[in-house]
N, C-alpha and C. Protein backbone atom coordinates (compact mmCIF):
# COMPACT_ATOMS: atom_id res chain seq x y z
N UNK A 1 49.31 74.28 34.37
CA UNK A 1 50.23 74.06 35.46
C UNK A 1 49.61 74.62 36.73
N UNK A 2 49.74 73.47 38.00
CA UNK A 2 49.06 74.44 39.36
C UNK A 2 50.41 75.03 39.90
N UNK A 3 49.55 75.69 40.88
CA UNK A 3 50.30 76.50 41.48
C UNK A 3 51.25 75.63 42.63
N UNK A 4 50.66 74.85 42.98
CA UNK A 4 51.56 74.01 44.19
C UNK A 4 52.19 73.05 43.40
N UNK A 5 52.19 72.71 42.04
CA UNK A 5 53.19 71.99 41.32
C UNK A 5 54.39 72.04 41.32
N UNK A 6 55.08 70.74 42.09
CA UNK A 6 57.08 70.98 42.11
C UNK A 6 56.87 70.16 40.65
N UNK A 7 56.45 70.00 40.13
CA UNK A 7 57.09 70.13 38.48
C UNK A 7 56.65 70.84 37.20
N UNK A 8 57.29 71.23 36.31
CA UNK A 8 57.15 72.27 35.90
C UNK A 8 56.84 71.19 34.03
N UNK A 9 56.24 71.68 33.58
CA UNK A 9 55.52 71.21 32.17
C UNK A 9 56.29 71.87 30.63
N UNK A 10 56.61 70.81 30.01
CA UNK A 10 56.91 71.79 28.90
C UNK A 10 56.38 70.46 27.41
N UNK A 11 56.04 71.01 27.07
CA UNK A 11 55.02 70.32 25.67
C UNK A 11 54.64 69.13 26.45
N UNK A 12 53.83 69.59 26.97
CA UNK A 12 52.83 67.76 27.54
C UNK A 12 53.72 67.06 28.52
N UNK A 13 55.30 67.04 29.02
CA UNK A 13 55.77 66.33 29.62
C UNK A 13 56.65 67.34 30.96
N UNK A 14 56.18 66.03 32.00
CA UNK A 14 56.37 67.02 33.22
C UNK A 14 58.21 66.73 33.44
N UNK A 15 58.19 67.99 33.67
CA UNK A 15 59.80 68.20 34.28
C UNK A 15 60.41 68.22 35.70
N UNK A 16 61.31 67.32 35.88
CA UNK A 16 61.53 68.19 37.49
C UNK A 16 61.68 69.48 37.93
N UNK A 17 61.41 69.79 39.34
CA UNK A 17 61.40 71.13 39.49
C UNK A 17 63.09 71.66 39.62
N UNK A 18 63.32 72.60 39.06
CA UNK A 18 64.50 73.10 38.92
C UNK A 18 64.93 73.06 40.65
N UNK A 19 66.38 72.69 40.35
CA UNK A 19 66.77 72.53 41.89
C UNK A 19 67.34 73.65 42.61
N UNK A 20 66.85 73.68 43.95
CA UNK A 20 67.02 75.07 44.76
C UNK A 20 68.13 75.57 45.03
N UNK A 21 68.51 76.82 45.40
CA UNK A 21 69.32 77.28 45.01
C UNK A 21 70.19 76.59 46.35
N UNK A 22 71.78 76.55 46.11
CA UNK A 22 72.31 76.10 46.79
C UNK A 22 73.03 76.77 48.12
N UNK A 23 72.51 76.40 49.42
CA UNK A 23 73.05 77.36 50.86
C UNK A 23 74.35 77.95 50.67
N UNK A 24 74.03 78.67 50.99
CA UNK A 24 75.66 80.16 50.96
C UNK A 24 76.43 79.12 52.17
N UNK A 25 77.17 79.65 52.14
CA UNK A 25 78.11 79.19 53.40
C UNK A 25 77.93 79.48 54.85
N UNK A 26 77.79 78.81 56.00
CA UNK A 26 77.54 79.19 57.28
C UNK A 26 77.73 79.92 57.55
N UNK A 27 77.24 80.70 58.70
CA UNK A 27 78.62 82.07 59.20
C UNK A 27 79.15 80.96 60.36
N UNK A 28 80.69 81.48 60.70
CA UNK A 28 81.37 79.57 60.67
C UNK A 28 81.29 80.24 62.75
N UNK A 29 80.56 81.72 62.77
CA UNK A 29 80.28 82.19 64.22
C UNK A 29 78.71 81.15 64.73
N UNK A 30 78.00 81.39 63.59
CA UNK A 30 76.36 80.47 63.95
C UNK A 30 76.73 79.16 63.92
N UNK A 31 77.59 78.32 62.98
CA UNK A 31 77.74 76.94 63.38
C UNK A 31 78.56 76.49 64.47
N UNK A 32 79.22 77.32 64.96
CA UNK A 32 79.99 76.93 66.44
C UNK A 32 78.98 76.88 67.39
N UNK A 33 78.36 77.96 67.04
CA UNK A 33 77.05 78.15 68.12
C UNK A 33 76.21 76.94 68.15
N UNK A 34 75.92 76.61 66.72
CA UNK A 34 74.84 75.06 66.61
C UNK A 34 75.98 74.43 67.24
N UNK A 35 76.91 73.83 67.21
CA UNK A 35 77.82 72.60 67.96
C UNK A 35 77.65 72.65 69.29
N UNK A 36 77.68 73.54 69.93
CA UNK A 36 77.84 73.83 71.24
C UNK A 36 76.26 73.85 71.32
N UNK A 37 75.25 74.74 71.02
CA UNK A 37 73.98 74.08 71.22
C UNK A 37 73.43 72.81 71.30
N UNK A 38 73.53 72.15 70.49
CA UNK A 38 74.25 70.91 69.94
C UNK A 38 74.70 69.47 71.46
N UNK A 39 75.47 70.21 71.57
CA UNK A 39 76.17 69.19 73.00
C UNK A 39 77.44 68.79 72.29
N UNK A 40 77.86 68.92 70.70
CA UNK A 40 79.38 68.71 70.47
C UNK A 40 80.48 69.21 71.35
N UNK A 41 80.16 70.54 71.60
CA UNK A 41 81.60 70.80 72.05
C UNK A 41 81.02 71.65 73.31
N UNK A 42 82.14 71.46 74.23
CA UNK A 42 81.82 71.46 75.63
C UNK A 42 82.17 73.12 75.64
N UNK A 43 82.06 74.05 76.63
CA UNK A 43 81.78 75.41 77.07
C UNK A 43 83.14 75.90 76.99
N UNK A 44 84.19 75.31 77.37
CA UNK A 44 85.73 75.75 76.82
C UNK A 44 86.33 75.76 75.56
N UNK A 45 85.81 74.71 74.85
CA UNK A 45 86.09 74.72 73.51
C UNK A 45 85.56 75.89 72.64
N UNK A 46 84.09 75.55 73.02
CA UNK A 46 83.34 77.11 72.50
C UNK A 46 83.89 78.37 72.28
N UNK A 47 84.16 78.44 73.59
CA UNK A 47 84.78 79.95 74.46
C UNK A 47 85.99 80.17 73.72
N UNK A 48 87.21 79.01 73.23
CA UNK A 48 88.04 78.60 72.96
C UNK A 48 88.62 79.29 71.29
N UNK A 49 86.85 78.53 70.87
CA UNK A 49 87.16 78.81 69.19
C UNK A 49 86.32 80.09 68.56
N UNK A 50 85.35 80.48 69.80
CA UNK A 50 84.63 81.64 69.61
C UNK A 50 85.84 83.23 69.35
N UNK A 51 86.90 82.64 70.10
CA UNK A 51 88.07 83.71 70.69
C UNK A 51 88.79 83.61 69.23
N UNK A 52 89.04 82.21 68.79
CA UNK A 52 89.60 82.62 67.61
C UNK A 52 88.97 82.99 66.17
N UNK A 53 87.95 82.81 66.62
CA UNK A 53 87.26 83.58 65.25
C UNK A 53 87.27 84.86 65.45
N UNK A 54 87.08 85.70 66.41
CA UNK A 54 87.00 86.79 66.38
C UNK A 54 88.65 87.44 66.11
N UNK A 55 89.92 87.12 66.73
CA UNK A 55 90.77 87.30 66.09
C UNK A 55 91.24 86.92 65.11
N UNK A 56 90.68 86.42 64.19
CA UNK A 56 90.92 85.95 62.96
C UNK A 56 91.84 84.96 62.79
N UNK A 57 92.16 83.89 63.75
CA UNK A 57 93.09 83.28 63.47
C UNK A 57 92.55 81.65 63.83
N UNK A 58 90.84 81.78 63.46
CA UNK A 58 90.37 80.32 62.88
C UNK A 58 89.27 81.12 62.01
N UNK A 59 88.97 80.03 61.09
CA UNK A 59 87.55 80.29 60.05
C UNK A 59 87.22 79.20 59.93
N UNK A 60 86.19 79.49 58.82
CA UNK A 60 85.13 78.69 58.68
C UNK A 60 85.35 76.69 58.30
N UNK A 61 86.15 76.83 57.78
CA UNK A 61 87.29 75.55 57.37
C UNK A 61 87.42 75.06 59.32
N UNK A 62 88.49 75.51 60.08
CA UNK A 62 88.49 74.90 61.16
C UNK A 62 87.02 74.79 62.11
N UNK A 63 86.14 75.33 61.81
CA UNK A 63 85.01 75.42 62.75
C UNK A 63 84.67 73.86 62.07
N UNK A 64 84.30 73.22 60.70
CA UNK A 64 84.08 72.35 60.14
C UNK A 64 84.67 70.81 60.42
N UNK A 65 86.03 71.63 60.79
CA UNK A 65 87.07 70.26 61.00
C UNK A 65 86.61 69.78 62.83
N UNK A 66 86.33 70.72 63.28
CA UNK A 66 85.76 70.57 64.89
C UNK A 66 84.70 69.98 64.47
N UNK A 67 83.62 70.27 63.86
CA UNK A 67 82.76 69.33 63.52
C UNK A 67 83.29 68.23 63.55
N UNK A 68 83.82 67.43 62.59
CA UNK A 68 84.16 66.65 62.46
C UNK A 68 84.98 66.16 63.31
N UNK A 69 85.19 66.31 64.87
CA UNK A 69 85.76 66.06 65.80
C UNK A 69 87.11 66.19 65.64
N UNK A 70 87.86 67.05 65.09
CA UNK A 70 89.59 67.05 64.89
C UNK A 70 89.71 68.19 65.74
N UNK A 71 90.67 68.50 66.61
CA UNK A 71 90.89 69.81 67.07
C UNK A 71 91.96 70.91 66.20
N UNK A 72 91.84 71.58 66.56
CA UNK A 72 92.41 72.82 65.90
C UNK A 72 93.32 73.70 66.65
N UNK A 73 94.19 74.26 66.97
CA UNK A 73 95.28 74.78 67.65
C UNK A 73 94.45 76.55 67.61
N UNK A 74 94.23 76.93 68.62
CA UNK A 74 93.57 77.94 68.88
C UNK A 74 94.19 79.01 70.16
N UNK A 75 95.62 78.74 70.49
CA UNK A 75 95.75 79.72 71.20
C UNK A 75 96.99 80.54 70.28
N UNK A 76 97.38 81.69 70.43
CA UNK A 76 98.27 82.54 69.80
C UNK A 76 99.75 82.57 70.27
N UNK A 77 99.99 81.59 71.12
CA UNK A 77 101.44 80.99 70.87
C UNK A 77 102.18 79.96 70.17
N UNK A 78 101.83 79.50 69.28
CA UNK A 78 102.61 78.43 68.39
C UNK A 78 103.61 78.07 68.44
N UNK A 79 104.15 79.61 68.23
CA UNK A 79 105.34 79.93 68.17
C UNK A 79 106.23 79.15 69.31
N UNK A 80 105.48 79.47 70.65
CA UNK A 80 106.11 79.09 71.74
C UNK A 80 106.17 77.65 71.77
N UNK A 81 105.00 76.98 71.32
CA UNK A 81 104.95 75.40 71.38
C UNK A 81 106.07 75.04 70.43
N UNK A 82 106.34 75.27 69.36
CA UNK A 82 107.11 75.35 68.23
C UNK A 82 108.64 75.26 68.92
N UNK A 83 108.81 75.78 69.78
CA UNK A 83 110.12 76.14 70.14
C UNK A 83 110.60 75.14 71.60
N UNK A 84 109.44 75.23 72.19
CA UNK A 84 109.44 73.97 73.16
C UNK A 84 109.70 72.96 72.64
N UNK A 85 108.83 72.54 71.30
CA UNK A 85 109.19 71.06 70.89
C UNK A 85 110.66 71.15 70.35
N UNK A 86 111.41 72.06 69.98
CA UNK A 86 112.40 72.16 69.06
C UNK A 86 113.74 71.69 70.13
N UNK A 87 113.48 73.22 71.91
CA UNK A 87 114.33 72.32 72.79
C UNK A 87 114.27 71.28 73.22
N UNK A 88 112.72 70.91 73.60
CA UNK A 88 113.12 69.09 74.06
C UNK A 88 113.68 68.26 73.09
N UNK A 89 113.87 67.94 71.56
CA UNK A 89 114.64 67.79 70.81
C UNK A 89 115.91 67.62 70.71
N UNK A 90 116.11 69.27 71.32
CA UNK A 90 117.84 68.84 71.40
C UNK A 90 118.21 68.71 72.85
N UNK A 91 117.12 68.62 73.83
CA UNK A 91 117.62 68.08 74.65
C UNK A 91 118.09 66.92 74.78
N UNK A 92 116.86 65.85 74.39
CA UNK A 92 116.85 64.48 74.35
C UNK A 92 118.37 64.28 73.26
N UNK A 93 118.46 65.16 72.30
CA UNK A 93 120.04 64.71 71.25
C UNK A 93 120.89 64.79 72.64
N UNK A 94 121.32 66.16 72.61
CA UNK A 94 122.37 65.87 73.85
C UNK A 94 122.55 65.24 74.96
N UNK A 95 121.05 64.51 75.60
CA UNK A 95 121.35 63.49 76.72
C UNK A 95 122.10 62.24 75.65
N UNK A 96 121.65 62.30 74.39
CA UNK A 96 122.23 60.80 73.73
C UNK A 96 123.42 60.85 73.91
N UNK A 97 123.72 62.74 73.23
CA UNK A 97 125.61 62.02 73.13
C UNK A 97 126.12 62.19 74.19
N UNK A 98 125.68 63.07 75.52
CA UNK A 98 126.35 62.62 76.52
C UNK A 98 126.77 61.30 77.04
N UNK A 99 125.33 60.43 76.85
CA UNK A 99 125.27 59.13 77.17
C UNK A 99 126.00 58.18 76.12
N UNK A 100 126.33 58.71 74.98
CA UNK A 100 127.66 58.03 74.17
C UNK A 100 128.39 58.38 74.62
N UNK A 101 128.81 59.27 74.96
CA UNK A 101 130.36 60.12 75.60
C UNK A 101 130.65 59.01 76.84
N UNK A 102 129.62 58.95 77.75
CA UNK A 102 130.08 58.08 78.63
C UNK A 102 130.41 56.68 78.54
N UNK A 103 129.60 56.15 77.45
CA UNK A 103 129.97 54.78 76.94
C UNK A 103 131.26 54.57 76.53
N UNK A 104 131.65 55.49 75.69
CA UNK A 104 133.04 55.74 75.09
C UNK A 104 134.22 55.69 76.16
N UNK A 105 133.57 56.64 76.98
CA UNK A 105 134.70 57.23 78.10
C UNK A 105 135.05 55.66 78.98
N UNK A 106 133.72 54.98 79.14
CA UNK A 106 133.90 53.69 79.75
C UNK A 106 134.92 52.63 79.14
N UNK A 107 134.29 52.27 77.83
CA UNK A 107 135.12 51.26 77.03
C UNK A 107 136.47 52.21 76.82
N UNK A 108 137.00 53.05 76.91
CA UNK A 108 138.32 53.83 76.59
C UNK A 108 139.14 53.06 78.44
N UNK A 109 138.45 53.52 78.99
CA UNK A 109 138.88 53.06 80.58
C UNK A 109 139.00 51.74 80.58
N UNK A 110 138.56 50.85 79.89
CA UNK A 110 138.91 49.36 80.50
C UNK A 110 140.08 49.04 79.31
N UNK A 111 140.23 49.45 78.05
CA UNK A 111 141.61 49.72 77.57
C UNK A 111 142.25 49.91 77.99
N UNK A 112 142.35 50.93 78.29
CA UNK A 112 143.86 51.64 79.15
C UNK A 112 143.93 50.95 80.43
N UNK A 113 143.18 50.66 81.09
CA UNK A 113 143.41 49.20 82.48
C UNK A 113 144.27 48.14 81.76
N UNK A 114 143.75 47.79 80.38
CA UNK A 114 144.17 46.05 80.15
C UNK A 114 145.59 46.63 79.40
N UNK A 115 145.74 47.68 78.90
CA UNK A 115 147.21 48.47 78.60
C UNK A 115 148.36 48.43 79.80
N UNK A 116 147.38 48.89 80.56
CA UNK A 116 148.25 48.99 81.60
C UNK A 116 149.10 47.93 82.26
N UNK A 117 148.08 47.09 82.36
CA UNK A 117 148.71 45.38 82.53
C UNK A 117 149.67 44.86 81.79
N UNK A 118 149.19 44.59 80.58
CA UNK A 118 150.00 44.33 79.75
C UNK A 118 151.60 44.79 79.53
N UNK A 119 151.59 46.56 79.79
CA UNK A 119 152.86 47.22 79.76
C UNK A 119 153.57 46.66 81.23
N UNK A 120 153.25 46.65 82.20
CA UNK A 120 153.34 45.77 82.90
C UNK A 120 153.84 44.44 83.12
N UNK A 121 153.30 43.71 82.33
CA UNK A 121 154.01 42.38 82.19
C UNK A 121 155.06 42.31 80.83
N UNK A 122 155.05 43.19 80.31
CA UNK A 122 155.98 43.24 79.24
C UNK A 122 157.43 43.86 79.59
N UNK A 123 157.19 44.49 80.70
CA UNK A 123 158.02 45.17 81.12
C UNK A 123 159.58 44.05 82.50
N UNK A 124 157.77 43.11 82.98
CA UNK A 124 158.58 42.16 83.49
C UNK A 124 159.28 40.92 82.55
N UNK A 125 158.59 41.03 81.16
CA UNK A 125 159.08 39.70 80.24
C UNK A 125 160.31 40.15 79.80
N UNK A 126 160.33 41.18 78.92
CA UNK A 126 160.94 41.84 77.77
C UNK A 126 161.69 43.02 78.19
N UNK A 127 160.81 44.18 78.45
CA UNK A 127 161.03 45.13 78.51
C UNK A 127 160.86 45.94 76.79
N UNK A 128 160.57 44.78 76.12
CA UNK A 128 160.08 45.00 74.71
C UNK A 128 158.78 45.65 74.68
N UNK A 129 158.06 46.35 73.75
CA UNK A 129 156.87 47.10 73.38
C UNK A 129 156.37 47.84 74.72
N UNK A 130 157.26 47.96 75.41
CA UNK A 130 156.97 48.88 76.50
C UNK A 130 156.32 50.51 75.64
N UNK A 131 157.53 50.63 75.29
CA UNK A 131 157.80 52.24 74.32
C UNK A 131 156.32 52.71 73.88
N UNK A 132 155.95 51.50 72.83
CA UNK A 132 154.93 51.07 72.02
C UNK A 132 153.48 51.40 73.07
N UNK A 133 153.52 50.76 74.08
CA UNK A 133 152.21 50.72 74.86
C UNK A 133 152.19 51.79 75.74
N UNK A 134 153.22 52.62 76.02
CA UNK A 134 153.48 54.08 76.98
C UNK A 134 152.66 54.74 75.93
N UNK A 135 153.07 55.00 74.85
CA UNK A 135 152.31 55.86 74.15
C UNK A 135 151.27 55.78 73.82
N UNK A 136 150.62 54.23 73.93
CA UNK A 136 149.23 53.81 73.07
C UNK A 136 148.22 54.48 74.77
N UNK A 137 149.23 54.28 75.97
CA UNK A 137 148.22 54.66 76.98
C UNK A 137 148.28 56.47 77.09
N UNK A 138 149.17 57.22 76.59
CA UNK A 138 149.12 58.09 76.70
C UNK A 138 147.97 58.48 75.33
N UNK A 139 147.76 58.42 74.51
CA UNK A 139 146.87 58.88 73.82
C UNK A 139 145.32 59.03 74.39
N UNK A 140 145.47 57.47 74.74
CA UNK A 140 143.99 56.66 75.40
C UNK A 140 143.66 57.74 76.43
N UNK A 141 144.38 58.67 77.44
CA UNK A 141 144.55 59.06 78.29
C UNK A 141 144.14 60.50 78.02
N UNK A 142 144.44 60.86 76.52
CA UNK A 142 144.24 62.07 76.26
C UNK A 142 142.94 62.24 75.84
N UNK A 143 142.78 61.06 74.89
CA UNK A 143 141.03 60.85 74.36
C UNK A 143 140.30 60.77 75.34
N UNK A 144 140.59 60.55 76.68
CA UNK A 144 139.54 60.58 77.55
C UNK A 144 139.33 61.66 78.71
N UNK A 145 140.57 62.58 78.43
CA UNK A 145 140.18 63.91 79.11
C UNK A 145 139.40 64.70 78.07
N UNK A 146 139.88 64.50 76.61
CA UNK A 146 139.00 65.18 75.81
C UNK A 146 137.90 64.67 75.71
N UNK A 147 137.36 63.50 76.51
CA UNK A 147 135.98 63.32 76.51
C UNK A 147 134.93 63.89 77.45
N UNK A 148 135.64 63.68 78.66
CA UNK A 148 135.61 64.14 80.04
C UNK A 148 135.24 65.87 79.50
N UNK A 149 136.22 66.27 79.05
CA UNK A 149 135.93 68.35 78.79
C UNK A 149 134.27 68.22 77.54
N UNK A 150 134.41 67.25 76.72
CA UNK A 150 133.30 67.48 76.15
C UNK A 150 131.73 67.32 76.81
N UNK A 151 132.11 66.36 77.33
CA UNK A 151 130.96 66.02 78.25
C UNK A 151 130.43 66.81 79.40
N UNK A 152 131.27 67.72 79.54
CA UNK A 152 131.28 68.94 81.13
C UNK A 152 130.18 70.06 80.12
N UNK A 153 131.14 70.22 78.58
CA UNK A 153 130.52 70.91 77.93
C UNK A 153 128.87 70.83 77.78
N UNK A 154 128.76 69.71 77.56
CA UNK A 154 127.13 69.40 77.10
C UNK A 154 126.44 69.58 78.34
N UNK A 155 126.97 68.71 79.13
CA UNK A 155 125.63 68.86 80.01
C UNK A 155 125.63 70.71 80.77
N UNK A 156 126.93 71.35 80.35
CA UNK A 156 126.36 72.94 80.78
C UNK A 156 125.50 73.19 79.85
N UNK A 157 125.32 72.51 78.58
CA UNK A 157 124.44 73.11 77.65
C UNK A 157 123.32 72.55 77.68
N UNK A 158 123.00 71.52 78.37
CA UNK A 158 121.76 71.23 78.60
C UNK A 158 121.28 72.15 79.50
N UNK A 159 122.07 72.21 80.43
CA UNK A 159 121.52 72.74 81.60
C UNK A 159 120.89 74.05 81.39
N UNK A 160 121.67 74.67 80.31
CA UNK A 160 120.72 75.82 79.84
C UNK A 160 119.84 75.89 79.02
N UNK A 161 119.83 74.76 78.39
CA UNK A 161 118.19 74.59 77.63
C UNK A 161 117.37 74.44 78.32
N UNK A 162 117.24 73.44 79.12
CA UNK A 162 116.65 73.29 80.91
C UNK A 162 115.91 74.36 81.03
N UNK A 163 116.97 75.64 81.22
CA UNK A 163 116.05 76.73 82.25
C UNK A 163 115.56 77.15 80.82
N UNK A 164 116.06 77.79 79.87
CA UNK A 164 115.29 78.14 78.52
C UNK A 164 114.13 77.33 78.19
N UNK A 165 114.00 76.07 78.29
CA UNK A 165 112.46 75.38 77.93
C UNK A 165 111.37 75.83 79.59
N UNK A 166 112.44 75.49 80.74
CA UNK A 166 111.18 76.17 81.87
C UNK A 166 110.38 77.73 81.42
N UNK A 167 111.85 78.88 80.83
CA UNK A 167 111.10 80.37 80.92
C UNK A 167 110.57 80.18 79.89
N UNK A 168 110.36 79.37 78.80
CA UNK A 168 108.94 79.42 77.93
C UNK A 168 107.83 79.00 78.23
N UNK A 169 108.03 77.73 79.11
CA UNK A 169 107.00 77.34 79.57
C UNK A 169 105.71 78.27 80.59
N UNK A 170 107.04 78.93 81.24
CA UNK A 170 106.46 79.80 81.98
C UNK A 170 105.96 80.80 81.20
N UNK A 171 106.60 81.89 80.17
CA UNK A 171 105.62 81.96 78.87
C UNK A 171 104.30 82.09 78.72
N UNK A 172 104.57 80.27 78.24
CA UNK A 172 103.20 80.00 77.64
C UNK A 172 102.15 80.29 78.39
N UNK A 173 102.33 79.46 79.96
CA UNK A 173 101.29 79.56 81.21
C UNK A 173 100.67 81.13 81.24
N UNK A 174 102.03 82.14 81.38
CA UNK A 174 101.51 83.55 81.23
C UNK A 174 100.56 83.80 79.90
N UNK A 175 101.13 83.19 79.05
CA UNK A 175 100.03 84.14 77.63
C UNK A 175 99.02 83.08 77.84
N UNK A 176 98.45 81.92 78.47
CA UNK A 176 97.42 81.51 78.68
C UNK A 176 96.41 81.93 79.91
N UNK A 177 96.94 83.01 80.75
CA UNK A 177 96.97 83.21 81.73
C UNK A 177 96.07 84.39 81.09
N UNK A 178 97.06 85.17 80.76
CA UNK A 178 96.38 87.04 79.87
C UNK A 178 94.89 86.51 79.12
N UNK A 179 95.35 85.61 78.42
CA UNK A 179 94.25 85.49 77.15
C UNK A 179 92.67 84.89 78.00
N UNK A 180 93.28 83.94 78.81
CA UNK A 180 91.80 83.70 79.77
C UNK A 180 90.89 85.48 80.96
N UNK A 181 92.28 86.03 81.45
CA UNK A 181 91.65 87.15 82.34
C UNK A 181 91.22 87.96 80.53
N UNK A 182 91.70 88.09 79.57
CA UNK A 182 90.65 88.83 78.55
C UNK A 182 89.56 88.58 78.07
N UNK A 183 89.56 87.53 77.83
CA UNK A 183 88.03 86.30 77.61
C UNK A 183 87.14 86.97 78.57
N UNK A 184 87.90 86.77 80.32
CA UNK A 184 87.20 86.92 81.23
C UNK A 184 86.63 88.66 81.64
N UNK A 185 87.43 89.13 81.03
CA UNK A 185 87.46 90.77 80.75
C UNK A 185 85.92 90.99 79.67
N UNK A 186 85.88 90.22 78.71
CA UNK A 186 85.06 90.38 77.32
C UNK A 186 83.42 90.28 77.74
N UNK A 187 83.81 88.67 78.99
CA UNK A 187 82.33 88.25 79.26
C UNK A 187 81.83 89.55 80.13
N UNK A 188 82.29 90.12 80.91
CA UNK A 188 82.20 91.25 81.69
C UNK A 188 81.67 92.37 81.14
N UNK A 189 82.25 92.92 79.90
CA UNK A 189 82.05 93.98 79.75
C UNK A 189 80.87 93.90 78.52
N UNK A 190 80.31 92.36 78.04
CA UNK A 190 79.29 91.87 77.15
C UNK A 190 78.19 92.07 78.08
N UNK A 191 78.24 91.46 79.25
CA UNK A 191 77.20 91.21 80.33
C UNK A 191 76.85 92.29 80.92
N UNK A 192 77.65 93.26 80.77
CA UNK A 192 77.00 95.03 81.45
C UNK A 192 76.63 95.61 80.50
N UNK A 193 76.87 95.15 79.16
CA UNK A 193 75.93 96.23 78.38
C UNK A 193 74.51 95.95 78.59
């Protein structure tokens, strides 16, 4: 057997060379580095996912999936996004049922108009089902202040989801705000050592 032989001999017949041992796993800090060396991912992203590896809240799995061009959620409010999406949610519900409320409140109003008529001319025919239609407009009348109070209701409650989705937003801007002057804090105090 030579020495520069990739195959290895056993009774007269040559063998392949046993196969090499298989690469450990990246450090998932050096393959961000190859991407961005690379030209994959642009100087924010880097900066981006470099930040969350070091707080531990990406590994080697998401550095891979960036490879593979998927992004990965890398800032440390979730929570906050989480909750934004949850009020615009019920915002958009409560513009619906307001906007049923008013449909309702509408078609309730052209009832009680054509009630009204009607009691009206019944009053000039008969004077029959008068009784009958006083009350059918007094109900109609009631269902639609109780629509009217529900509807005052909602939209105060929008109105305070409103400012509750702005002060998260504002929030978020802040904890994106901190986390960039620390980044910007890190490069600083890397670059003076």
């Amino acid at each position: 057997m030579g020495c520069g032989s990739s195959k290895r001999r056993h009774h007269g017949i040559a063998l392949p060379a046993e196969p090499a041992p298989r690469p450990q796993a990246a450090d998932p800090a050096a393959r961000l580095a190859a991407l961005y060396a690379a030209g994959q991912i642009d100087r924010d992203t880097y900066l981006d996912y470099k930040d969350g590896l070091e707080r531990g809240v990406l590994d080697a799995a998401a550095i891979e999936r960036l490879a593979r061009g998927e992004r990965v959620e890398t800032r440390s409010e979730p929570g906050l996004a989480a909750e934004l999406r949850a009020l615009a949610d019920e915002v958009v519900a409560l513009r619906n049922r307001i906007s049923g409320l008013a449909g309702e409140g509408a078609r309730l109003q052209a009832r009680l108009d054509k009630l009204e008529s009607r009691a009206e001319e019944a009053l000039d025919e008969q004077g029959m089902d008068a009784h009958e239609l006083f009350t059918e407009k007094q109900e109609i009348q009631e269902r639609l202040e109780a629509i009217r109070r529900e509807r005052e209701r909602l939209e105060e409650l929008l109105e305070r989801l409103e400012a509750a989705r702005s002060e998260l937003e504002a929030r978020k801007a802040e904890a994106r705000i901190a986390q960039t002057l620390e980044r910007l804090e890190k490069g600083k105090q890397g670059g003076a050592s």
